[in-house]
C-alpha atoms as a PDB file:
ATOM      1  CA  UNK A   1      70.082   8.991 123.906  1.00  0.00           C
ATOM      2  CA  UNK A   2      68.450   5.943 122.091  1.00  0.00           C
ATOM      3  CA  UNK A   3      66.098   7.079 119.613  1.00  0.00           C
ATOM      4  CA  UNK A   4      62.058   6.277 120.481  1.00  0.00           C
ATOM      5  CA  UNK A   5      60.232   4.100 118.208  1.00  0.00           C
ATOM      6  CA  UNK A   6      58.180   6.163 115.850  1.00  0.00           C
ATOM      7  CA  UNK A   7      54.510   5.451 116.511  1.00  0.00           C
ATOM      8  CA  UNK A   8      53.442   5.872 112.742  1.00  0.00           C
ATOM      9  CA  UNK A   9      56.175   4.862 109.966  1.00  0.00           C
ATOM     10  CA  UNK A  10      56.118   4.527 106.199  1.00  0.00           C
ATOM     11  CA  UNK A  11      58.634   2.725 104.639  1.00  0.00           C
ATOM     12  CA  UNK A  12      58.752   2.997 100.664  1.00  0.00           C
ATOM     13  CA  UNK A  13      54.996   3.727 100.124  1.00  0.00           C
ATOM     14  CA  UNK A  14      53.902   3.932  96.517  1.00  0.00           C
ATOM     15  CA  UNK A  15      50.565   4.618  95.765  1.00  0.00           C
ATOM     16  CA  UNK A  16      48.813   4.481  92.385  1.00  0.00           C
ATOM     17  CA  UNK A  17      45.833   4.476  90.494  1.00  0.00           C
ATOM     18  CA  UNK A  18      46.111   3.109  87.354  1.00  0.00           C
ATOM     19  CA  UNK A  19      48.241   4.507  84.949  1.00  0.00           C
ATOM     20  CA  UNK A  20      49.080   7.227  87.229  1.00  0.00           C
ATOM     21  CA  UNK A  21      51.829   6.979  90.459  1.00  0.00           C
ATOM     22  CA  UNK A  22      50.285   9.229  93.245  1.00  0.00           C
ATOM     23  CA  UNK A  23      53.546   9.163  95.761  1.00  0.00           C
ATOM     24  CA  UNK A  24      56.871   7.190  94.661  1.00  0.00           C
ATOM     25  CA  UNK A  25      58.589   5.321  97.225  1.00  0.00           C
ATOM     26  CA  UNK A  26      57.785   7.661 100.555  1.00  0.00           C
ATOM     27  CA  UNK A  27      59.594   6.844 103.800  1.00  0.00           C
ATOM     28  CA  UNK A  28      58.465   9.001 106.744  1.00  0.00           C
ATOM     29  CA  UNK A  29      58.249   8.556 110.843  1.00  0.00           C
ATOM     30  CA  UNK A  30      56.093   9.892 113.419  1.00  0.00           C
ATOM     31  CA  UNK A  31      57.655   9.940 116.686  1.00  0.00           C
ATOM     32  CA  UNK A  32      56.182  10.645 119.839  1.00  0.00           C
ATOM     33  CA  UNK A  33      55.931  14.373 121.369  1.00  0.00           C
ATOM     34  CA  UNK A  34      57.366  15.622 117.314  1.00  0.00           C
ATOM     35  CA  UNK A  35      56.055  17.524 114.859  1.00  0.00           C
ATOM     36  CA  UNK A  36      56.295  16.346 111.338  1.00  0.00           C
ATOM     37  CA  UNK A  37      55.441  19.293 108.949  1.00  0.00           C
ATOM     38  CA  UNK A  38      54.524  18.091 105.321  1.00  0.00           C
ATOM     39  CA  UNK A  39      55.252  20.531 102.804  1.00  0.00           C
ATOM     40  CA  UNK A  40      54.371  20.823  99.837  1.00  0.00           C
ATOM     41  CA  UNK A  41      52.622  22.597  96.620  1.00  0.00           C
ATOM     42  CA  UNK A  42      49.189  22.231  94.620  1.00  0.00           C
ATOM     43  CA  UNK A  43      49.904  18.780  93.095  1.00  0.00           C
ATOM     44  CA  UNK A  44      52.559  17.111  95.366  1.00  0.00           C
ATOM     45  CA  UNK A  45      50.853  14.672  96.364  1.00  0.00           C
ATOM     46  CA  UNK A  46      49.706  15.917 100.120  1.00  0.00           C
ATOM     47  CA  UNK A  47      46.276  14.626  99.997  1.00  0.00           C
ATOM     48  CA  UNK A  48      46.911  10.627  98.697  1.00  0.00           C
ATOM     49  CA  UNK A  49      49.525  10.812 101.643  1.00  0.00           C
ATOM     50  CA  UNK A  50      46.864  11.786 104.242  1.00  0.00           C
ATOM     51  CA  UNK A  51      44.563   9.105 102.991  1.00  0.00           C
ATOM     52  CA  UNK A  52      47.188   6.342 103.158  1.00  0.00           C
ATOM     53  CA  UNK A  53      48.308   7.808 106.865  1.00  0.00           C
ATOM     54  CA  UNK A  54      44.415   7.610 108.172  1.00  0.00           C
ATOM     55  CA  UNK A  55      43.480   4.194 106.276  1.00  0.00           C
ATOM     56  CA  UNK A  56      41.457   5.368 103.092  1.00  0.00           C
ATOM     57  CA  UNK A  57      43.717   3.918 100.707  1.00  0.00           C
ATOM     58  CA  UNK A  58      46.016   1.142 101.091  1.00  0.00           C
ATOM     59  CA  UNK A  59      49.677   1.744  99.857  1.00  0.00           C
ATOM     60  CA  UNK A  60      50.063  -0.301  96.525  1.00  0.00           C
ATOM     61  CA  UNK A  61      53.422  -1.272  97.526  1.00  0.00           C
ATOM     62  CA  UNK A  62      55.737  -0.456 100.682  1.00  0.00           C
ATOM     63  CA  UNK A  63      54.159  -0.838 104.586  1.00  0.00           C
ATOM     64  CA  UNK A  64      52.499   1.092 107.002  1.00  0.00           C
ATOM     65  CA  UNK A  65      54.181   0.342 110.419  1.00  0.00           C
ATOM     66  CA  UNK A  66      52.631   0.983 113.919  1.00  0.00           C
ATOM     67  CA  UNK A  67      55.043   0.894 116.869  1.00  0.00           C
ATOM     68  CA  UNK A  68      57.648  -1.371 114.780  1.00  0.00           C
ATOM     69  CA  UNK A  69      55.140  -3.475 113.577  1.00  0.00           C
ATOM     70  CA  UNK A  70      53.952  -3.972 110.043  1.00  0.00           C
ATOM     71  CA  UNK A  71      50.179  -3.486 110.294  1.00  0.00           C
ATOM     72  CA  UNK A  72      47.317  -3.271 107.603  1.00  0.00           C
ATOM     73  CA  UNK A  73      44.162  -0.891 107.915  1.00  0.00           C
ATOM     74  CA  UNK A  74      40.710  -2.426 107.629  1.00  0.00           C
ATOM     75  CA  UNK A  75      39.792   1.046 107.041  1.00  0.00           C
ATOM     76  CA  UNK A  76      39.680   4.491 108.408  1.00  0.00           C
ATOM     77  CA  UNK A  77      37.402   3.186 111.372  1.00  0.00           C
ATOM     78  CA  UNK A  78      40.388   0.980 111.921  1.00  0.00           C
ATOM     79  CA  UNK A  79      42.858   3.827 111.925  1.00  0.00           C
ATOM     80  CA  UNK A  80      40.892   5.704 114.355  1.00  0.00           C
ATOM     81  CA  UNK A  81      40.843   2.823 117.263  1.00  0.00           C
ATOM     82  CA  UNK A  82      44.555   2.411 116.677  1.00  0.00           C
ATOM     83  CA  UNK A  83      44.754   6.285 117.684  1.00  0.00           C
ATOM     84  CA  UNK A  84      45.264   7.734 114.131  1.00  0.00           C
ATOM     85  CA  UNK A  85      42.950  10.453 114.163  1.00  0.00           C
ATOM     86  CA  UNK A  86      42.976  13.437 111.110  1.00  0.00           C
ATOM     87  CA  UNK A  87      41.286  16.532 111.313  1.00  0.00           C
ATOM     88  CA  UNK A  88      40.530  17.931 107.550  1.00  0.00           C
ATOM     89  CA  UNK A  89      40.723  21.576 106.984  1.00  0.00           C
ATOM     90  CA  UNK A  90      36.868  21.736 106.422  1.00  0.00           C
ATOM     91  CA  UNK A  91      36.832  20.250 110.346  1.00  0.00           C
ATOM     92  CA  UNK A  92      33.904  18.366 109.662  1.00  0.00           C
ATOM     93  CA  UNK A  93      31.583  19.474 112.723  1.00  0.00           C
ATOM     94  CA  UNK A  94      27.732  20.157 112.250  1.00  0.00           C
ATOM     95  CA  UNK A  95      27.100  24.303 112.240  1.00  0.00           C
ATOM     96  CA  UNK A  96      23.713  23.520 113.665  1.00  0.00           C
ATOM     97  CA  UNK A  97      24.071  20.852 116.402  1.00  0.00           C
ATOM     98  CA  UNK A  98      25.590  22.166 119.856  1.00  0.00           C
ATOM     99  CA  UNK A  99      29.361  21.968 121.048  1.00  0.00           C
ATOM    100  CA  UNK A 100      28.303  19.099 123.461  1.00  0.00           C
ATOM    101  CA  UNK A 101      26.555  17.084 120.705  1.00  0.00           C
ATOM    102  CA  UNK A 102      29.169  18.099 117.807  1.00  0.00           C
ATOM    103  CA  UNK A 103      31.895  16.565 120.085  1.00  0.00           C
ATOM    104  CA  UNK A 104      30.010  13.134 121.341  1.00  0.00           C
ATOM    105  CA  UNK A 105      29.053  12.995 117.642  1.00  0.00           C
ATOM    106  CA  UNK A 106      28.730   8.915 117.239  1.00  0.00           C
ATOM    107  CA  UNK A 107      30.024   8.401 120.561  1.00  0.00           C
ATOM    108  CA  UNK A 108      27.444   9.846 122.829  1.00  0.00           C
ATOM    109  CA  UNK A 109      26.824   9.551 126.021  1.00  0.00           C
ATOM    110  CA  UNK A 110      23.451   8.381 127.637  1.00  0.00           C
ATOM    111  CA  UNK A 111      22.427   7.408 131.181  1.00  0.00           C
ATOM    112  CA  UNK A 112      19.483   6.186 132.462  1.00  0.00           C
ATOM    113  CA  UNK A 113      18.939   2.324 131.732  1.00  0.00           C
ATOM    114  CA  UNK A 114      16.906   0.982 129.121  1.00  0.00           C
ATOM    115  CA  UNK A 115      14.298   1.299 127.457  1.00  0.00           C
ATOM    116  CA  UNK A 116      14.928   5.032 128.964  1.00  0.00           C
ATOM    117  CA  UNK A 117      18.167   5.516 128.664  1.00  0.00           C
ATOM    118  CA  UNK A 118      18.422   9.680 126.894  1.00  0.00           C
ATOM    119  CA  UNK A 119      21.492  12.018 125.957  1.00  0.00           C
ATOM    120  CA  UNK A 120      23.535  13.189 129.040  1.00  0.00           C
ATOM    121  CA  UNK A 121      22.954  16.435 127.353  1.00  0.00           C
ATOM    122  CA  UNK A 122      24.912  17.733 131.110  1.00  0.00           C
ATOM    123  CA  UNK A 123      27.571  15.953 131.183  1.00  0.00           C
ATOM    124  CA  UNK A 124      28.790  15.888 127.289  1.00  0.00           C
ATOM    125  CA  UNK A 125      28.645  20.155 127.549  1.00  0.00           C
ATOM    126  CA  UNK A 126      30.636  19.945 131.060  1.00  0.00           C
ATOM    127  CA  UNK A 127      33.408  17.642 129.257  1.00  0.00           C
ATOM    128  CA  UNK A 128      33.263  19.485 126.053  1.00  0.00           C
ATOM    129  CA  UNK A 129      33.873  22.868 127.399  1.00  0.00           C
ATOM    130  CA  UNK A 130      36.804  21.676 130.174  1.00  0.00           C
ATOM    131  CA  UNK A 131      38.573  19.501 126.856  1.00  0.00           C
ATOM    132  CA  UNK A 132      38.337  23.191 125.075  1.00  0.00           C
ATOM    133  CA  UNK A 133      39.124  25.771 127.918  1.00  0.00           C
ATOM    134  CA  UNK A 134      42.516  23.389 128.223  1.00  0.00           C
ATOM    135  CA  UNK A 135      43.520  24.517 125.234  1.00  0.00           C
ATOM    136  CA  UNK A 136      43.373  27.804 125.986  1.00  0.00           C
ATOM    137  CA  UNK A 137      39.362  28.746 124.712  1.00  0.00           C
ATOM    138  CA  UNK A 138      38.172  30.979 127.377  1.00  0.00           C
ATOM    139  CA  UNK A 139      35.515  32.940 125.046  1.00  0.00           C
ATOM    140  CA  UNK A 140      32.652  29.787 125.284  1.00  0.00           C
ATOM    141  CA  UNK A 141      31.129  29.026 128.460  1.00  0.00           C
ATOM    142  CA  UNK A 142      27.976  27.151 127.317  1.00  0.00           C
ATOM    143  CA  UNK A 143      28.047  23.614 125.462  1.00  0.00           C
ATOM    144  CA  UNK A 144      24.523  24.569 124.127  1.00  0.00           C
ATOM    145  CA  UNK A 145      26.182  27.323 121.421  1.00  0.00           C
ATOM    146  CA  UNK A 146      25.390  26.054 118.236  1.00  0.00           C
ATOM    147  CA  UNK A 147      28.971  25.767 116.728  1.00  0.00           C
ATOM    148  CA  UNK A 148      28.232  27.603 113.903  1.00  0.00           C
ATOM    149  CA  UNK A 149      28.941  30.160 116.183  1.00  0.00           C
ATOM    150  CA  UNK A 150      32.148  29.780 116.210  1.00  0.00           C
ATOM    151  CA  UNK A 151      35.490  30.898 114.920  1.00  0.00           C
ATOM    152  CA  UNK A 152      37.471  29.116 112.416  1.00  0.00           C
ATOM    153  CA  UNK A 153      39.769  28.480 115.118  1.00  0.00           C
ATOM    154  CA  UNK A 154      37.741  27.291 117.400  1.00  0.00           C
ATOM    155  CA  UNK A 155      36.338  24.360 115.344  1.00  0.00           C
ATOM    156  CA  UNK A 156      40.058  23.704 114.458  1.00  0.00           C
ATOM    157  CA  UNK A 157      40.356  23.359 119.024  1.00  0.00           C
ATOM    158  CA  UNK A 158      37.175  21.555 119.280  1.00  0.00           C
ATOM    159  CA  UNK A 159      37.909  19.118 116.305  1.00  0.00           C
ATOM    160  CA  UNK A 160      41.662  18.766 118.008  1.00  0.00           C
ATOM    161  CA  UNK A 161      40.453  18.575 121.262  1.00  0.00           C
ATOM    162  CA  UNK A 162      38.011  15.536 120.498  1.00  0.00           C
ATOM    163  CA  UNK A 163      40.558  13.647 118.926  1.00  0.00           C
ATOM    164  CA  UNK A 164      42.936  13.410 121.515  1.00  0.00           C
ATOM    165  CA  UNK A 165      40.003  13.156 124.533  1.00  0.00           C
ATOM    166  CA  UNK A 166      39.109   9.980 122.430  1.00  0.00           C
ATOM    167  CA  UNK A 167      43.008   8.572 122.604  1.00  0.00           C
ATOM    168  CA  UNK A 168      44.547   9.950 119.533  1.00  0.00           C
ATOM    169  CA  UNK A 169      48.374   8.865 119.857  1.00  0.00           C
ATOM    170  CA  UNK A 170      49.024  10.806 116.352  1.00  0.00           C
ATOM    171  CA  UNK A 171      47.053  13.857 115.047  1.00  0.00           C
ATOM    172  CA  UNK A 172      47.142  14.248 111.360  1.00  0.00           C
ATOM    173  CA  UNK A 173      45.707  17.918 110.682  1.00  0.00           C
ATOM    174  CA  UNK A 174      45.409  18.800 107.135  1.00  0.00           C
ATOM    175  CA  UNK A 175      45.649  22.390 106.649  1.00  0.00           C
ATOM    176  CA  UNK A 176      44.689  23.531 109.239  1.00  0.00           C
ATOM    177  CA  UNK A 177      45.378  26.971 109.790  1.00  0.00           C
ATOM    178  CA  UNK A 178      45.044  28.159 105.657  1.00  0.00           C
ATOM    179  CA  UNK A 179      41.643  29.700 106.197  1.00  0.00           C
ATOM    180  CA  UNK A 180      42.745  31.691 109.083  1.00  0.00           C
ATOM    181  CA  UNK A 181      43.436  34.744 110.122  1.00  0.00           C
ATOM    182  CA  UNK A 182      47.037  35.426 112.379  1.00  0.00           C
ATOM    183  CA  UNK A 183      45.361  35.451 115.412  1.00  0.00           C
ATOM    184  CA  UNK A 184      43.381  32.184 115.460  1.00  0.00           C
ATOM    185  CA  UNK A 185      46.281  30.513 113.639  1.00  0.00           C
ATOM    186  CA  UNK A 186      48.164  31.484 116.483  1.00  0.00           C
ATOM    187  CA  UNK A 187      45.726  29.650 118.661  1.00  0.00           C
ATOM    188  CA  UNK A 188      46.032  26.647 116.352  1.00  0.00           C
ATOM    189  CA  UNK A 189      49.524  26.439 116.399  1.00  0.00           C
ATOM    190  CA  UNK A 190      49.700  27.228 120.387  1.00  0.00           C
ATOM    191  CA  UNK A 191      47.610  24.229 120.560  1.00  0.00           C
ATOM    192  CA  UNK A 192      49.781  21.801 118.685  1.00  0.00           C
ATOM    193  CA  UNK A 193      52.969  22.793 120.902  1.00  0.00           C
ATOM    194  CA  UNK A 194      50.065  21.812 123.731  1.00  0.00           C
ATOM    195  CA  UNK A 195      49.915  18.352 122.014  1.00  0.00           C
ATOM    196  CA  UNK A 196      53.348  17.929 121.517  1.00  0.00           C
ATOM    197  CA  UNK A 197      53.902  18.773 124.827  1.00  0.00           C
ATOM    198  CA  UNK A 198      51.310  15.711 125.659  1.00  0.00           C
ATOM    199  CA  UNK A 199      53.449  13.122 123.721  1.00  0.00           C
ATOM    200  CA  UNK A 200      51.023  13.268 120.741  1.00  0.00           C
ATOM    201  CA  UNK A 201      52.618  12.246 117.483  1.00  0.00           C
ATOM    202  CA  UNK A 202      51.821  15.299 114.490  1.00  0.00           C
ATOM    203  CA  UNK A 203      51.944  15.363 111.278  1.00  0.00           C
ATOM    204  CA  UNK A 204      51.035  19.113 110.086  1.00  0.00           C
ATOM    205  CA  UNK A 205      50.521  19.109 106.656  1.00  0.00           C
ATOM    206  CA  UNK A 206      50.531  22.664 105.214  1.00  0.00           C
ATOM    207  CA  UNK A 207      51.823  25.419 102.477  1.00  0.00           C
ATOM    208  CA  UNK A 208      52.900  28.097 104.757  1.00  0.00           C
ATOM    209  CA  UNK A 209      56.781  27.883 105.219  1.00  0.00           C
ATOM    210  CA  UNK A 210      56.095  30.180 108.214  1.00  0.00           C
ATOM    211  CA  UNK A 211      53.865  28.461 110.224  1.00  0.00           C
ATOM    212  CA  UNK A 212      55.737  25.324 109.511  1.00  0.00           C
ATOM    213  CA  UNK A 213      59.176  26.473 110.458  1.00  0.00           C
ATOM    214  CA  UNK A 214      57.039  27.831 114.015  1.00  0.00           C
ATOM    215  CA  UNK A 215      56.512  24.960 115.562  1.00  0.00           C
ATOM    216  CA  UNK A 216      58.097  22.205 113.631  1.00  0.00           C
ATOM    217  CA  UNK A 217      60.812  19.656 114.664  1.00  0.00           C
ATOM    218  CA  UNK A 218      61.070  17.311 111.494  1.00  0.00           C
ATOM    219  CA  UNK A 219      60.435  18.426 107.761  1.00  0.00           C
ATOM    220  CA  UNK A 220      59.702  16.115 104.826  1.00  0.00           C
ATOM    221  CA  UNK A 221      59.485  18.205 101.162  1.00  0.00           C
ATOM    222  CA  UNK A 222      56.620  16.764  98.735  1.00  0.00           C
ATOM    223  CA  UNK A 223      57.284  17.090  94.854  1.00  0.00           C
ATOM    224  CA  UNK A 224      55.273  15.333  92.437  1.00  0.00           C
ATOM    225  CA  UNK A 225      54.446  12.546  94.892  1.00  0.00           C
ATOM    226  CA  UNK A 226      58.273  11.618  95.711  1.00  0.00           C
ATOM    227  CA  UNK A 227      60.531  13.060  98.817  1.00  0.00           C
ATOM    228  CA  UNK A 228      62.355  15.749  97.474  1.00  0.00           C
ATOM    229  CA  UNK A 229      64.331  16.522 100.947  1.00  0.00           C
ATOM    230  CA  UNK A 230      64.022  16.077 104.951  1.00  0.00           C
ATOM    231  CA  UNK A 231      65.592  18.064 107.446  1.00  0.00           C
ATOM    232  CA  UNK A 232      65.774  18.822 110.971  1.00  0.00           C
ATOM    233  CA  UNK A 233      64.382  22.254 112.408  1.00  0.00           C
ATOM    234  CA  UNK A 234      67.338  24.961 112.181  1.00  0.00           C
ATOM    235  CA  UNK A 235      68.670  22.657 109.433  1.00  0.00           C
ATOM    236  CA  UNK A 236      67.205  25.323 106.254  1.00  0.00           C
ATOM    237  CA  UNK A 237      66.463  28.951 106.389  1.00  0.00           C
ATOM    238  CA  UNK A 238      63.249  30.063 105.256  1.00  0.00           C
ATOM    239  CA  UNK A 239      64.632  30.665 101.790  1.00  0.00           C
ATOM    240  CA  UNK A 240      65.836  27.443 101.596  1.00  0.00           C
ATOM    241  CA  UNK A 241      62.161  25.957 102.409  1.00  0.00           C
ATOM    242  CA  UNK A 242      60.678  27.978 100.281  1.00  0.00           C
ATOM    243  CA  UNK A 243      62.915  26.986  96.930  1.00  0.00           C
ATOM    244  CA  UNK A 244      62.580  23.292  97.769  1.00  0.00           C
ATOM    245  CA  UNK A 245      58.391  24.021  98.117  1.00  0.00           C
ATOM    246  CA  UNK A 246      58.610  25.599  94.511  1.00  0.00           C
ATOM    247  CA  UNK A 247      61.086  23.375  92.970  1.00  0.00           C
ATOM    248  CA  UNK A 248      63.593  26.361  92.126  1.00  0.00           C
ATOM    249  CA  UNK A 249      60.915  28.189  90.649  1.00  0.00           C
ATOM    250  CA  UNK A 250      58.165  30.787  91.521  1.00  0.00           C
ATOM    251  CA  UNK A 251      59.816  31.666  94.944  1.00  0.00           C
ATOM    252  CA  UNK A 252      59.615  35.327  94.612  1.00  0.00           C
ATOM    253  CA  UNK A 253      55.762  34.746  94.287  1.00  0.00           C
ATOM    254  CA  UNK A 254      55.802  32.314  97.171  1.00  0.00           C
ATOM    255  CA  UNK A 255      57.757  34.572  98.977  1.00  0.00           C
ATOM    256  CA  UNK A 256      55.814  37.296  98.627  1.00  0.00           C
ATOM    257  CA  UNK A 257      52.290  35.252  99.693  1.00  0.00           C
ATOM    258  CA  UNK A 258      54.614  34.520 103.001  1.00  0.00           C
ATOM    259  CA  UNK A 259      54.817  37.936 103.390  1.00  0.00           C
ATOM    260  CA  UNK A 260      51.207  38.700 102.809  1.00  0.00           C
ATOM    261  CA  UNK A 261      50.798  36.251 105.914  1.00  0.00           C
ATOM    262  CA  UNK A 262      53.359  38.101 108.049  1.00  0.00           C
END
């Protein structure tokens, strides 16, 4: 079986600011309907990555391909109509505004024609709380609950949820289930396999070992900005993962945080 063009591709990315080389020559793929977990430590070199993937910085040399072709962001506005969408661990959404509003935020919808065209306060709950429900949040009926309300998980859904409603082709989630407990990281995770599932390209970037080796396909290892290994899932135990993460060192202490999660 031919192997699909990756929708997002980096091909010998090197990023730096000034003196100082952020990543070092980084090749990775996103193919459609994968997972690609990013691992790595404090340091590695996670969060430049992210920024080149979703069009904040601009790689200083290599390219940035988009189904085969070389492209070049404008900027992350321009990343997000070419269906790059990332979803920081911090989510983003506005405790005080509704679920409706929070998920039309800057693309709301009106009706009425002009000059009185108003908020189709209606119809933005109805959408919001079907593009939720299908990812398995049954607790919130009403698009009116101030999202505030809600659990750590459930932003994680609703930020998710909005991307791909809006035609995200790859999700880029950054952390997303580190300031969770094991039951709504559970509902994160259920909800990327629902992605997946949807032919959504993902690139999970995260710490955990665990959660990573859950629901992962592909694996790329971050050290000090460069690739330090890739793998197929079943390709490394746990163990394995774990001493690659730490760079041979401090995996008893890593080892035991994993456990901590468990």
């Amino acid at each position: 079986m031919a192997t699909p063009t990756p929708i997002l591709e980096l091909r010998d990315v090197t990023k730096s600011f000034g003196g100082t080389i952020a990543l070092h020559g980084v090749s990775m793929a996103v193919e459609p309907g994968k997972i690609l977990c990013l691992l790595g430590d404090n340091g590695a070199g996670k969060s430049t990555l992210i920024k080149v993937l979703s069009g904040y910085h601009q790689p200083t040399a290599g390219r940035i391909l988009l189904d085969g072709e070389e492209i070049r962001y404008a900027g992350p506005r321009d990343a997000r109509k070419r269906g790059i969408a990332t979803v920081h661990q911090d989510v983003g959404s506005i405790p005080l505004m509704s679920i409706g509003r929070n998920f039309f935020l800057g693309a709301e919808l009106t009706k009425g024609v002009r000059p009185f065209r108003h908020l189709d306060t209606a119809n933005a709950n109805r959408i919001a709380i079907e593009q939720i429900r299908r990812f398995g949040i049954t607790r919130i009926s009403n698009g009116d609950q101030l999202v505030g309300t809600m659990s750590g998980g459930e932003r994680q859904v609703l930020a998710i949820g909005r991307a791909m409603y809006f035609g995200a082709r790859v999700l880029i989630l950054d952390e997303p289930t580190s300031a969770l407990g094991v039951k709504e990281a559970s509902i994160v995770l259920r909800l990327m396999t629902k992605a997946r599932e949807e032919g959504v390209g993902i690139v999970f970037i995260t710490h955990n070992a665990r959660h990573a080796m859950t629901v992962g396909d592909r694996y790329t290892v971050l050290i000090q900005g460069r690739v330090a290994a890739e793998f197929a899932r079943g390709e490394k135990s746990r163990e394995e993962v774990l001493n690659l993460m730490a760079g041979g060192e401090k995996i008893t202490e890593l080892e035991e945080e994993l456990g901590a999660v468990d």
